[in-house]
N, C-alpha and C. Protein backbone atom coordinates (compact mmCIF):
# COMPACT_ATOMS: atom_id res chain seq x y z
N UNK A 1 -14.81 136.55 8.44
CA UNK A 1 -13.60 136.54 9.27
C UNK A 1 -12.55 135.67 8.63
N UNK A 2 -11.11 136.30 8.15
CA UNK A 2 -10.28 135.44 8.29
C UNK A 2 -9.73 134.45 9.16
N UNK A 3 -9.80 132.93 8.24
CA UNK A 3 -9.41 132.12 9.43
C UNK A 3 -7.95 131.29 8.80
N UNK A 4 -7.52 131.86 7.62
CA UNK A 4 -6.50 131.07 6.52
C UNK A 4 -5.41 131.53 7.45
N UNK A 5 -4.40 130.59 6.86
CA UNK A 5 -3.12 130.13 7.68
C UNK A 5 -2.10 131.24 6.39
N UNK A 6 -1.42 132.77 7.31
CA UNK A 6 -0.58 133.38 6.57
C UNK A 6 0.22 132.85 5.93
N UNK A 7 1.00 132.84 4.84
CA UNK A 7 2.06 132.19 3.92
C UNK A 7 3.52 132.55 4.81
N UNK A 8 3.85 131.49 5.01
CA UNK A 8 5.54 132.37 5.44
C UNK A 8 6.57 132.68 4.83
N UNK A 9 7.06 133.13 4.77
CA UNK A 9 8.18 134.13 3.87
C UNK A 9 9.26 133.39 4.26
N UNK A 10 10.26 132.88 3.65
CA UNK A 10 11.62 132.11 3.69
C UNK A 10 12.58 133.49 3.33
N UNK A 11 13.43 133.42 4.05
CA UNK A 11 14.56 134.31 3.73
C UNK A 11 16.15 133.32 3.80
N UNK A 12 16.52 133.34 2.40
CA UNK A 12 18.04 133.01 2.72
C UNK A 12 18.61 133.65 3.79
N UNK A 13 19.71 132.77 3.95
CA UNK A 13 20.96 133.92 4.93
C UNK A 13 21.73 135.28 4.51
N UNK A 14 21.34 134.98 2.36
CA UNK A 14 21.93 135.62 2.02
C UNK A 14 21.39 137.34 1.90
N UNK A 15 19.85 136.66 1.71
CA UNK A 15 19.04 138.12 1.66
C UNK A 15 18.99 138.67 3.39
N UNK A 16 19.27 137.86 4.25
CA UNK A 16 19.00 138.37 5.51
C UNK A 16 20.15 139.28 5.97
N UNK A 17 21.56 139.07 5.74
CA UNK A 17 22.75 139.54 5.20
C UNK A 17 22.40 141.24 4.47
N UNK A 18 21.83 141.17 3.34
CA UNK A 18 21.55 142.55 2.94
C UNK A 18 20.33 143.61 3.49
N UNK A 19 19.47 142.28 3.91
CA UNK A 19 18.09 142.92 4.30
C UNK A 19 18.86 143.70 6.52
N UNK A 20 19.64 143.66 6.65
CA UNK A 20 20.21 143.59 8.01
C UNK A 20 21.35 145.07 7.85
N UNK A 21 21.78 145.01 6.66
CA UNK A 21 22.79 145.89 6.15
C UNK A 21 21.84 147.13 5.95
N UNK A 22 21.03 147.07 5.08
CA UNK A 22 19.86 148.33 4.68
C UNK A 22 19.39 148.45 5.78
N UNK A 23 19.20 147.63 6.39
CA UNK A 23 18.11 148.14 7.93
C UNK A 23 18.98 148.99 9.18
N UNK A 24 20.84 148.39 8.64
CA UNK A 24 21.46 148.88 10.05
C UNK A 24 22.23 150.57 8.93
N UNK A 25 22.21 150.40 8.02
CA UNK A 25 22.27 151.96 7.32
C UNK A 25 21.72 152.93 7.36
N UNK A 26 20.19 152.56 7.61
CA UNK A 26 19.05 153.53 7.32
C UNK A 26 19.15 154.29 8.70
N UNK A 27 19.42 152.91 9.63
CA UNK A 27 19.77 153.56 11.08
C UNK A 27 20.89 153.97 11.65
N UNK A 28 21.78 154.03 10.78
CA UNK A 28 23.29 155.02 11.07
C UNK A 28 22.87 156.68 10.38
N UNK A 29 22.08 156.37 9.44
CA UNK A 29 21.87 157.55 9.13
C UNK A 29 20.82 158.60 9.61
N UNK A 30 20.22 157.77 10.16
CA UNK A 30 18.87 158.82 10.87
C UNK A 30 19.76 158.97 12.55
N UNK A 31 20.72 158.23 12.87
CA UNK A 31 21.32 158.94 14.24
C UNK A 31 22.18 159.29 13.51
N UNK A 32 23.47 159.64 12.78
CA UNK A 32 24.08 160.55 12.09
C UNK A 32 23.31 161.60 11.93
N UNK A 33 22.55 161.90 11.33
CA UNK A 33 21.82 163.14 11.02
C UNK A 33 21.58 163.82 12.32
N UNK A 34 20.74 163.26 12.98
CA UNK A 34 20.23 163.85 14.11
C UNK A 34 21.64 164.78 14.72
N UNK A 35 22.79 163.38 14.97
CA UNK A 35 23.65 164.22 15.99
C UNK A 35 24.22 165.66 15.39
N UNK A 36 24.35 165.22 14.20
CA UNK A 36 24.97 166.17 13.25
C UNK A 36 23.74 167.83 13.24
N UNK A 37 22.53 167.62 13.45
CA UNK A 37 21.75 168.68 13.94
C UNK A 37 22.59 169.11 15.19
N UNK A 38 22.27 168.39 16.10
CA UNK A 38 22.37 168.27 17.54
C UNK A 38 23.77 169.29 17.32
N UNK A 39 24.89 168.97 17.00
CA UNK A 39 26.55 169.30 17.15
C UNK A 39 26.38 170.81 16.30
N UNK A 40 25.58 170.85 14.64
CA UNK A 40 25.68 172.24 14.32
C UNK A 40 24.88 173.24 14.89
N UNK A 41 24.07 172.80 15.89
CA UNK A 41 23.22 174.02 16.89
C UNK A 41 24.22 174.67 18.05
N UNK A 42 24.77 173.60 17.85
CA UNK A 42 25.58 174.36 19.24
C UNK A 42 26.82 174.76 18.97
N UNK A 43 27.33 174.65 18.18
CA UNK A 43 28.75 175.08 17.26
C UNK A 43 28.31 176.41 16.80
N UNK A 44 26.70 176.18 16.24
CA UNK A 44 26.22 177.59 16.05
C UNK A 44 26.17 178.91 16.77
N UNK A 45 25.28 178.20 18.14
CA UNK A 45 25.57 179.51 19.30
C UNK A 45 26.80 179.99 19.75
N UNK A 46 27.68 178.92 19.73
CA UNK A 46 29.09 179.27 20.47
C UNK A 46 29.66 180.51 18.76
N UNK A 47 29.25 180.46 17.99
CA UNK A 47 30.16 181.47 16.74
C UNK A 47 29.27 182.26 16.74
N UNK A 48 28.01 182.46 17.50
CA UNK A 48 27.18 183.61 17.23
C UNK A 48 27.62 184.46 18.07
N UNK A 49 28.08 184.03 19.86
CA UNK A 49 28.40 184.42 21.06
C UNK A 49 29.65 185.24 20.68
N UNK A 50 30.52 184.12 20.33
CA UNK A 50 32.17 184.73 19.35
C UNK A 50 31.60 185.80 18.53
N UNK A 51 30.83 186.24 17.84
CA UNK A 51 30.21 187.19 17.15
C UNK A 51 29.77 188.53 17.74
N UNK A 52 28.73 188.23 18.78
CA UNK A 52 28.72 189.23 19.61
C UNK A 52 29.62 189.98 20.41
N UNK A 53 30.76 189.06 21.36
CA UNK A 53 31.63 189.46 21.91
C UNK A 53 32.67 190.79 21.22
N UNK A 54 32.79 190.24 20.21
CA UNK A 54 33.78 191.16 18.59
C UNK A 54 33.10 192.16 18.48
N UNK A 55 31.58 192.08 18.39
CA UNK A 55 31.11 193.39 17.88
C UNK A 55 30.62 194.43 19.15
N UNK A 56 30.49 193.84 20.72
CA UNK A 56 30.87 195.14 21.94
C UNK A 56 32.02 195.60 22.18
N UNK A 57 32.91 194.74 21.30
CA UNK A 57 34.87 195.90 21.48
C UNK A 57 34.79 196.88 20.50
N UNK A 58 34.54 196.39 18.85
CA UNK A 58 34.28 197.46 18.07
C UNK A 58 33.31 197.97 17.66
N UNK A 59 32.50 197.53 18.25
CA UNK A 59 31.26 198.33 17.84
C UNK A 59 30.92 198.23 16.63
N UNK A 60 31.21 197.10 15.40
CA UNK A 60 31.00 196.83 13.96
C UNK A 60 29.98 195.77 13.82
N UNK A 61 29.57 195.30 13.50
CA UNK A 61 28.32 194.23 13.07
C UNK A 61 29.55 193.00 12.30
N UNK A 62 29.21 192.11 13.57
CA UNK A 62 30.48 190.83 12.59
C UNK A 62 29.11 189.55 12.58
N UNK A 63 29.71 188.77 11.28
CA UNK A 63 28.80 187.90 10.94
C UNK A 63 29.44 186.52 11.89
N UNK A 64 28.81 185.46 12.35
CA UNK A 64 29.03 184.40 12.97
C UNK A 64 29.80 183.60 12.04
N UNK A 65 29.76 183.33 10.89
CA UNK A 65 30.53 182.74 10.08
C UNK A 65 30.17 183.08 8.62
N UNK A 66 31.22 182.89 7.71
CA UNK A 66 31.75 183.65 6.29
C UNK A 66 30.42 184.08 5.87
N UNK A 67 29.47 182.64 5.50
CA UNK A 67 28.13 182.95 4.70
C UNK A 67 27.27 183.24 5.38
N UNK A 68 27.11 183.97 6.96
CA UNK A 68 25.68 184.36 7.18
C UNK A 68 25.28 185.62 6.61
N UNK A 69 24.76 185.73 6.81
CA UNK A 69 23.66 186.75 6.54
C UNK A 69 23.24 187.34 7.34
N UNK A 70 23.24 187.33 8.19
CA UNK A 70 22.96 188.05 9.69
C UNK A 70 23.96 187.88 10.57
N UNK A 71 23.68 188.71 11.65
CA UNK A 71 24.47 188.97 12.77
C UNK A 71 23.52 189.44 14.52
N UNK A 72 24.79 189.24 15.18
CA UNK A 72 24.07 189.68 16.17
C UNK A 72 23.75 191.18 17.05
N UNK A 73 22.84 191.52 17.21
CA UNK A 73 22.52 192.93 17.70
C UNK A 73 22.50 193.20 18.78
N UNK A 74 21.94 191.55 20.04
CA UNK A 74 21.34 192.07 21.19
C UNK A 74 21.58 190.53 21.82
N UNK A 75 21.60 190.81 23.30
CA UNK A 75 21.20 189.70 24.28
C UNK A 75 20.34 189.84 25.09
N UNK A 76 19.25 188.89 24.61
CA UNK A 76 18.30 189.15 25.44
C UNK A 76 18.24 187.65 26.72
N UNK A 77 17.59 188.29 27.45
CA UNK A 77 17.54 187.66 29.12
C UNK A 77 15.99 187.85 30.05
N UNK A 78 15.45 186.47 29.48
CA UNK A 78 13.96 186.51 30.41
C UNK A 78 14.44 185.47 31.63
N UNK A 79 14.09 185.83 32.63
CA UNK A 79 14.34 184.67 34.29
C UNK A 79 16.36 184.86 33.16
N UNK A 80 16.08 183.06 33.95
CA UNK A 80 17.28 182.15 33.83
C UNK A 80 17.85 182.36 32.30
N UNK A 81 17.02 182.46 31.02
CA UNK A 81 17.36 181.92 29.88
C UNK A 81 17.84 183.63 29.40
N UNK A 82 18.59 182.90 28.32
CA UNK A 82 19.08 183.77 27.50
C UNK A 82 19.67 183.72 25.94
N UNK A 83 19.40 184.63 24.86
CA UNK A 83 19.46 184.39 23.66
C UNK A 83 20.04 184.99 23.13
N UNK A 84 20.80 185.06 21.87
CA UNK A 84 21.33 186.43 21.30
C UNK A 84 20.60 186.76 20.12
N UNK A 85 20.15 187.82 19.96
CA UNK A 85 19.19 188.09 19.18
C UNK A 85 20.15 188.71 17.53
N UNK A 86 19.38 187.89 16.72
CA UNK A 86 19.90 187.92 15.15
C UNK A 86 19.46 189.31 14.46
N UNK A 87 20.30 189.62 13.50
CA UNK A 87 19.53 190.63 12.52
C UNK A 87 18.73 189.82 11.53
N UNK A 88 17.67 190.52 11.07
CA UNK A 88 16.58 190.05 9.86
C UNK A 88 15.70 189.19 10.48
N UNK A 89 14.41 189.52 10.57
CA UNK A 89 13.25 188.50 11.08
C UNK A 89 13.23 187.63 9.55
N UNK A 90 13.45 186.47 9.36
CA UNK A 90 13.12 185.60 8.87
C UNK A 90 13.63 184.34 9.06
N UNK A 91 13.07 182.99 8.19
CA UNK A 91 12.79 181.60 8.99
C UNK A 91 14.07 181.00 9.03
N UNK A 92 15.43 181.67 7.96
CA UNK A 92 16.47 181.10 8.55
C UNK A 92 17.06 181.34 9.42
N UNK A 93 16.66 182.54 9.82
CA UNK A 93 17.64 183.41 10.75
C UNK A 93 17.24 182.61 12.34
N UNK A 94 15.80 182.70 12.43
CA UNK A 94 15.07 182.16 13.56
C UNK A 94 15.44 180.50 13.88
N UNK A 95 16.11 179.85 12.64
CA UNK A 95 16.88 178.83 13.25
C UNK A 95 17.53 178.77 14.11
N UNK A 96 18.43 179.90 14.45
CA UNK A 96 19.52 179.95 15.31
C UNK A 96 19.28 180.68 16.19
N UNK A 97 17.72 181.54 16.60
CA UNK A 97 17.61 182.35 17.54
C UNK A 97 16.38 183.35 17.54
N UNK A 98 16.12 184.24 18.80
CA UNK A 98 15.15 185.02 18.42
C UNK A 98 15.80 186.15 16.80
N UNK A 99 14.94 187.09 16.33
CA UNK A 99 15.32 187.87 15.30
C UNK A 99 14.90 189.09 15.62
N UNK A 100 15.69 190.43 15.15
CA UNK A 100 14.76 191.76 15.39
C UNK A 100 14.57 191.57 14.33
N UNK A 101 13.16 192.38 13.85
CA UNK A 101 12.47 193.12 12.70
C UNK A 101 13.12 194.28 12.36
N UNK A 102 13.58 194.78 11.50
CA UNK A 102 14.64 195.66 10.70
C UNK A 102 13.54 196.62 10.71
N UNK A 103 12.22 196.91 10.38
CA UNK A 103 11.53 197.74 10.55
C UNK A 103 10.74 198.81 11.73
N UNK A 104 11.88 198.53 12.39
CA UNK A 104 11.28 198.63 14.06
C UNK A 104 12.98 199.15 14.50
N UNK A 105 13.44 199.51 15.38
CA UNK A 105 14.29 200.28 16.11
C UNK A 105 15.45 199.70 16.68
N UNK A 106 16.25 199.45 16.35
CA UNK A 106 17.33 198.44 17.33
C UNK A 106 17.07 198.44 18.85
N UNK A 107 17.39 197.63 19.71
CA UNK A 107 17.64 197.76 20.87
C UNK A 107 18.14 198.92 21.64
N UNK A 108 18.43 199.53 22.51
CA UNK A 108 18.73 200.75 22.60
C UNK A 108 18.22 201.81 22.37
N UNK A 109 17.58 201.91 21.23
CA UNK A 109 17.55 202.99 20.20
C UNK A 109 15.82 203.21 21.11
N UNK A 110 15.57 204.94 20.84
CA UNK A 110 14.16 205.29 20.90
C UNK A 110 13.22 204.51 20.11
N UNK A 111 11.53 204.46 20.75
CA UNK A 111 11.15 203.67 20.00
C UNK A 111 10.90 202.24 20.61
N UNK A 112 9.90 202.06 19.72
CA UNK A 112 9.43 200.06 20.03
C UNK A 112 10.73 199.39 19.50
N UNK A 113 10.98 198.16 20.41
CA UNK A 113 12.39 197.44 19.42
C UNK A 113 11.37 196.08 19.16
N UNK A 114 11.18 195.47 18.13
CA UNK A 114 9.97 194.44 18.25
C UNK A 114 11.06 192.82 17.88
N UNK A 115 10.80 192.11 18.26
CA UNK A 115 11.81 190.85 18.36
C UNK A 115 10.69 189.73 18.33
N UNK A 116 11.37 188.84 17.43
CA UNK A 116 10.47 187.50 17.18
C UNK A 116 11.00 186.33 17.16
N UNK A 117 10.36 185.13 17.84
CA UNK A 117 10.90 183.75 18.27
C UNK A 117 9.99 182.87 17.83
N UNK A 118 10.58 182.16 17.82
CA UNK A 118 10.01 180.56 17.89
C UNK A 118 9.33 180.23 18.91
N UNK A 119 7.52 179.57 18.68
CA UNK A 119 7.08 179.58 20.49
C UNK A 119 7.74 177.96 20.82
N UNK A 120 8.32 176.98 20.22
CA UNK A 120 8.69 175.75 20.84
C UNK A 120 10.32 175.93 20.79
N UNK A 121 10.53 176.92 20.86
CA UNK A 121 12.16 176.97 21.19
C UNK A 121 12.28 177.90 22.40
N UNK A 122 13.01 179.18 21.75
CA UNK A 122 13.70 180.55 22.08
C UNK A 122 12.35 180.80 22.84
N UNK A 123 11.13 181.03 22.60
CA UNK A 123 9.66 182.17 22.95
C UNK A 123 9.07 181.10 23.55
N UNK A 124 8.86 179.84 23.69
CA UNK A 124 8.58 178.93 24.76
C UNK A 124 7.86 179.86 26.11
N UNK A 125 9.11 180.32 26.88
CA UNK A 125 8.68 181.00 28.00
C UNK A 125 7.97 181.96 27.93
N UNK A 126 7.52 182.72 27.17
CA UNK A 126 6.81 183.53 27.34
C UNK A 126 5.61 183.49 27.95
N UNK A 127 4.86 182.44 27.74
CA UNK A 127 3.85 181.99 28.06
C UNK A 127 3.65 182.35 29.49
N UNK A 128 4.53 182.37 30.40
CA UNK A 128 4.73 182.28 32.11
C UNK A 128 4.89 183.64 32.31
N UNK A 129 5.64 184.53 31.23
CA UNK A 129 5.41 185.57 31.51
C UNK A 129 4.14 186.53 32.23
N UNK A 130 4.62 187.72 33.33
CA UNK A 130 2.82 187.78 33.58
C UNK A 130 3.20 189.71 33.46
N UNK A 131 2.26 190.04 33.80
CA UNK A 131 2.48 191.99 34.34
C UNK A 131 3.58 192.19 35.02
N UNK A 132 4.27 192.94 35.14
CA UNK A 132 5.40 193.39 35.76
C UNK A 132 6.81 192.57 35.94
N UNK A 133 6.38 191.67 35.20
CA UNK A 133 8.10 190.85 34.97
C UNK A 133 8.63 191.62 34.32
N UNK A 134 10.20 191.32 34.40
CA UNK A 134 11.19 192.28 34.11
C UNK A 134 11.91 191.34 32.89
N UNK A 135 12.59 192.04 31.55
CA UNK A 135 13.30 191.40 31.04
C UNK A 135 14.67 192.44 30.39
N UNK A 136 15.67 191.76 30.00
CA UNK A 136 16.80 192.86 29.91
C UNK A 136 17.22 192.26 28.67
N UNK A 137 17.83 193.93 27.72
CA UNK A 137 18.15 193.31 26.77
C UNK A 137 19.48 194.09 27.14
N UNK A 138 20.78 193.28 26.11
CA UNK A 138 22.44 194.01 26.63
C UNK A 138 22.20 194.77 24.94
N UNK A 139 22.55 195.46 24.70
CA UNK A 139 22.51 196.34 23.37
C UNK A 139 24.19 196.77 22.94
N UNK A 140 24.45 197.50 22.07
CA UNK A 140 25.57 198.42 21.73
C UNK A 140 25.73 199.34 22.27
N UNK A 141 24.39 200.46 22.88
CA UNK A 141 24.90 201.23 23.94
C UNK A 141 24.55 200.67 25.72
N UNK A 142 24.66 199.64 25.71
CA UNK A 142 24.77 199.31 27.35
C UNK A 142 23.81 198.15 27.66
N UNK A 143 22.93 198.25 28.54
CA UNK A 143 21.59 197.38 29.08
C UNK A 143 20.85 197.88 29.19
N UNK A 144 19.29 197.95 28.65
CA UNK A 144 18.05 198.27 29.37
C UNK A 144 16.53 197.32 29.80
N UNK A 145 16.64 197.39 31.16
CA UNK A 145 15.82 196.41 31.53
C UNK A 145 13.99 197.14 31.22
N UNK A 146 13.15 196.12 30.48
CA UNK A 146 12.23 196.15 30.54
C UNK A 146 10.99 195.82 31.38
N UNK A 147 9.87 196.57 31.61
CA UNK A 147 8.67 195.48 32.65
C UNK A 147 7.35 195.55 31.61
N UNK A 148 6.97 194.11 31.42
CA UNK A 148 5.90 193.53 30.96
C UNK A 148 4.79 194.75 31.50
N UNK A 149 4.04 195.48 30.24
CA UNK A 149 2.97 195.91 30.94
C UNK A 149 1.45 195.06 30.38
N UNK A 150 1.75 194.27 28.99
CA UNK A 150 0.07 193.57 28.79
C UNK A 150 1.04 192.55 27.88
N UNK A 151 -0.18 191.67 28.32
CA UNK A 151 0.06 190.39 27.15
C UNK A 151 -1.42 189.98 26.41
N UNK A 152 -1.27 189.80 24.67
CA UNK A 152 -2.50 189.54 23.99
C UNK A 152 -2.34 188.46 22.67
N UNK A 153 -3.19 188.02 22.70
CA UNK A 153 -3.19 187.17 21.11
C UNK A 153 -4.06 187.99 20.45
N UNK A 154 -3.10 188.25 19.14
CA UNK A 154 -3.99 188.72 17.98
C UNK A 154 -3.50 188.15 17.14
N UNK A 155 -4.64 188.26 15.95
CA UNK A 155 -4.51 187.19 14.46
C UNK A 155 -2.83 188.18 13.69
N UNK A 156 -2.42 187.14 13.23
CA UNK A 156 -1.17 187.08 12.40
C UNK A 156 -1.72 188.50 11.42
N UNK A 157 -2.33 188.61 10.93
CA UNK A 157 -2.93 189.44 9.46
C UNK A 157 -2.82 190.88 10.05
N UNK A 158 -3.03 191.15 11.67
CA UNK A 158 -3.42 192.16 11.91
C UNK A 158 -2.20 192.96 12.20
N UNK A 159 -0.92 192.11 12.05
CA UNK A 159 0.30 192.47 12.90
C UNK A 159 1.06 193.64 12.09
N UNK A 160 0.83 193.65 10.51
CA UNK A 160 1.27 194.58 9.93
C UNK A 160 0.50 195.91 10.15
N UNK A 161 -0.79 195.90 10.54
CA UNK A 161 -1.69 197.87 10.37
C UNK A 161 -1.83 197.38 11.52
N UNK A 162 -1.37 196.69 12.59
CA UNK A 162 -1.19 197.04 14.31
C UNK A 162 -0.51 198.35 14.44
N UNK A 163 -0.91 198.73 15.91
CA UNK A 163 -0.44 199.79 15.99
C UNK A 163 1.35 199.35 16.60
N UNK A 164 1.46 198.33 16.59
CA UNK A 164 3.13 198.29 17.11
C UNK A 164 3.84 198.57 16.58
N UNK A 165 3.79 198.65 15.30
CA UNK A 165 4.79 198.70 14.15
C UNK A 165 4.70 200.81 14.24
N UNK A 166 3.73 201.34 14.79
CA UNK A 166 3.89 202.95 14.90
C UNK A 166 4.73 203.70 15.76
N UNK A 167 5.69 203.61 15.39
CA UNK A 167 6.43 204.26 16.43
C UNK A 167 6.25 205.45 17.06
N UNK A 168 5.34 206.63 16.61
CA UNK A 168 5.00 207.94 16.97
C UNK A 168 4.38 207.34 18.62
N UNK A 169 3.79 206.37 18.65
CA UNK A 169 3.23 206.26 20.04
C UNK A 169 4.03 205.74 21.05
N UNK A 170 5.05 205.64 20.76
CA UNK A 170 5.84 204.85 21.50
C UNK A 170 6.50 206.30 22.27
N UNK A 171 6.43 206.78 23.60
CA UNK A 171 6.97 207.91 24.27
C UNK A 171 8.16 207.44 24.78
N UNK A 172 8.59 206.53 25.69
CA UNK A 172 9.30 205.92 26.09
C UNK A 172 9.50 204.62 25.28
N UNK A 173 10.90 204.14 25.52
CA UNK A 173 11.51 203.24 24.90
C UNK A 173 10.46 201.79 25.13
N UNK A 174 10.47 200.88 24.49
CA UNK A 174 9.93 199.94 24.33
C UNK A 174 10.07 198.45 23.67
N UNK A 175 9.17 197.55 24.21
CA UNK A 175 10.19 196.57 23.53
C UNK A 175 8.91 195.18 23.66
N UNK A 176 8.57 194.79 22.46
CA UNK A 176 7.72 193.89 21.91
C UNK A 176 8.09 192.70 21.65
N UNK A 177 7.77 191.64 21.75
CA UNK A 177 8.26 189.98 21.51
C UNK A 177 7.00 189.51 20.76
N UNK A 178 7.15 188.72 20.03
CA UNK A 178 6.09 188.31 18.95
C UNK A 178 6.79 186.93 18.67
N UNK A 179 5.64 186.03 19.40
CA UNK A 179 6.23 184.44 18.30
C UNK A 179 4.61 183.48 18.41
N UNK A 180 4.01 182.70 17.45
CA UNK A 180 3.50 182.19 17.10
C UNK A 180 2.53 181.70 18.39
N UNK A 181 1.06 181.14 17.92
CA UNK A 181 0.23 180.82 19.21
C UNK A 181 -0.94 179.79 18.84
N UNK A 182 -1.40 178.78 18.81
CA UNK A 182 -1.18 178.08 20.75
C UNK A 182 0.62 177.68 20.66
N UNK A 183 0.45 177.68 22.07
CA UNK A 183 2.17 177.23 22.14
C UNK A 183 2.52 175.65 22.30
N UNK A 184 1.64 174.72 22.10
CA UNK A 184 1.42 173.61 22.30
C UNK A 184 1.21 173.00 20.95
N UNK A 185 0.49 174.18 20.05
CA UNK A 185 -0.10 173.24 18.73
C UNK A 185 1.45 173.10 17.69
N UNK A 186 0.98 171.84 17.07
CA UNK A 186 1.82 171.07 16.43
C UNK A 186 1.69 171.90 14.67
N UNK A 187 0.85 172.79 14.60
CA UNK A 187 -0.01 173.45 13.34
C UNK A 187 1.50 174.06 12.61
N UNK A 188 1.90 174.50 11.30
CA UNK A 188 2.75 175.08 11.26
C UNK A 188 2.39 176.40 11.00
N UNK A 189 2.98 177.54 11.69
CA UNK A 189 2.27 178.70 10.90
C UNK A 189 1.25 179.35 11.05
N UNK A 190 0.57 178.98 12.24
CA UNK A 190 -0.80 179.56 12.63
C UNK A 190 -1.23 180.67 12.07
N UNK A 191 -2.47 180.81 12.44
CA UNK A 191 -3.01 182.63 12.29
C UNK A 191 -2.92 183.43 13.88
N UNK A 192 -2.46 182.34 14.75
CA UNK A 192 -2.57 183.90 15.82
C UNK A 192 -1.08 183.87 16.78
N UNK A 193 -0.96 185.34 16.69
CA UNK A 193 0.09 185.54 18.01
C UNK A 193 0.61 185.86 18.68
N UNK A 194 0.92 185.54 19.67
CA UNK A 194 1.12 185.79 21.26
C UNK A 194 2.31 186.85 20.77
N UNK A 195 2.00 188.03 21.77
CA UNK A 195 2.70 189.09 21.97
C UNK A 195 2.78 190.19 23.45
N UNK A 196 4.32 190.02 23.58
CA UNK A 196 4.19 190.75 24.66
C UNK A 196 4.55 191.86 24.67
N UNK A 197 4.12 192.78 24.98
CA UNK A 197 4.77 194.34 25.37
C UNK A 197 4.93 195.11 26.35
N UNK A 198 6.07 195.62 26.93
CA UNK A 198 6.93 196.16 27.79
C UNK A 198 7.66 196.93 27.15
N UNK A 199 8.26 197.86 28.50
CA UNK A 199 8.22 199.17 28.77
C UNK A 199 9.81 199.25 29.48
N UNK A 200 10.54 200.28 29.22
CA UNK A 200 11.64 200.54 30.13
C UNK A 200 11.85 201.26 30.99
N UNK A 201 12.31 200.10 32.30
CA UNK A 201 12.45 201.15 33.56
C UNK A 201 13.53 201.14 33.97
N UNK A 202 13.98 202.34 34.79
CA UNK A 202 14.93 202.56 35.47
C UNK A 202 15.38 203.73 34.50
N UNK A 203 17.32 204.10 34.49
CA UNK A 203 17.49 204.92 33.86
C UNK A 203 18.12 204.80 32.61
């Protein structure tokens, strides 16, 4: 067992002076940063919204700002929340929102429309989702509200020779959500995930 008497460390005023400066920098910059997240997320949605709005007058695909790369297709609406859904499923796009899969059907359109989120953001709720909840997406030709008919976890690997991606089975319009699972785990990237699929009712 240590029983020796620690050495104490003397600090000039002068090193305490710099050692106070680095310590109060490091911490302007980790709350700088943050807010600066914080301010371009939401500067973000508001030019994605501005984006969408432009493209239900003309009916053209407008980008949110000069360099995206995507645009918006759809608004989707589970309960209370609501998202505008990006073109191109991938991880930048899903920064700013759910994504459709380009290989799958626009909104509107005949066919599965398959859409993918983030489960600790945008796809969070899903989880609460149950049978017969209703969700609505606003499209280019109008609104169509969907009802949850099953919810399943399957492994990530299986999602490409799933049958969702087949559209021949799809009789009626349809509409799939896919985002990552457990919705709790901290893991990046899992192998399994939560997917819901629904059906459109009404006319």
């Amino acid at each position: 067992m240590f029983t020796g008497v620690l050495p104490q460390i003397r600090i000039n005023p002068k090193q305490r002076s710099y050692l106070f400066a680095i310590l109060g920098g490091v911490g302007l910059y980790q709350l700088t940063s943050g807010l600066w997240i914080f301010v371009k997320a939401h500067v973000a949605q508001y030019l994605i919204a501005s984006a969408w709005q432009a493209t239900l007058l003309d009916q053209q695909a407008h980008r949110p700002w000069s360099w995206a790369d995507t645009y918006p297709v759809a608004e989707l609406s589970i309960g209370a929340q609501h998202w505008y859904v990006l073109a191109g499923a991938n991880g930048r796009n899903l920064a700013f929102g759910p994504t459709h899969l380009s290989a799958s059907p626009l909104p509107g359109e005949p066919g599965n429309t398959v859409i993918v989120g983030h489960r600790d953001t945008q796809f969070n709720s899903l989880k609460t989702l149950k049978n017969k909840d209703t969700i609505k997406v606003a499209h280019l030709n109008g609104s169509t509200t969907y009802q949850v008919t099953d919810r399943q976890i399957i492994p990530a690997a299986l999602l490409g020779t799933s049958t969702l991606l087949n559209q021949e089975q799809f009789i009626q319009p349809s509409l799939t959500l896919i985002t990552c699972y457990p919705f709790d785990s901290i893991t990046p990237n899992p192998s399994l995930r939560f997917v819901v699929n629904a059906v459109k009712i009404g006319d």
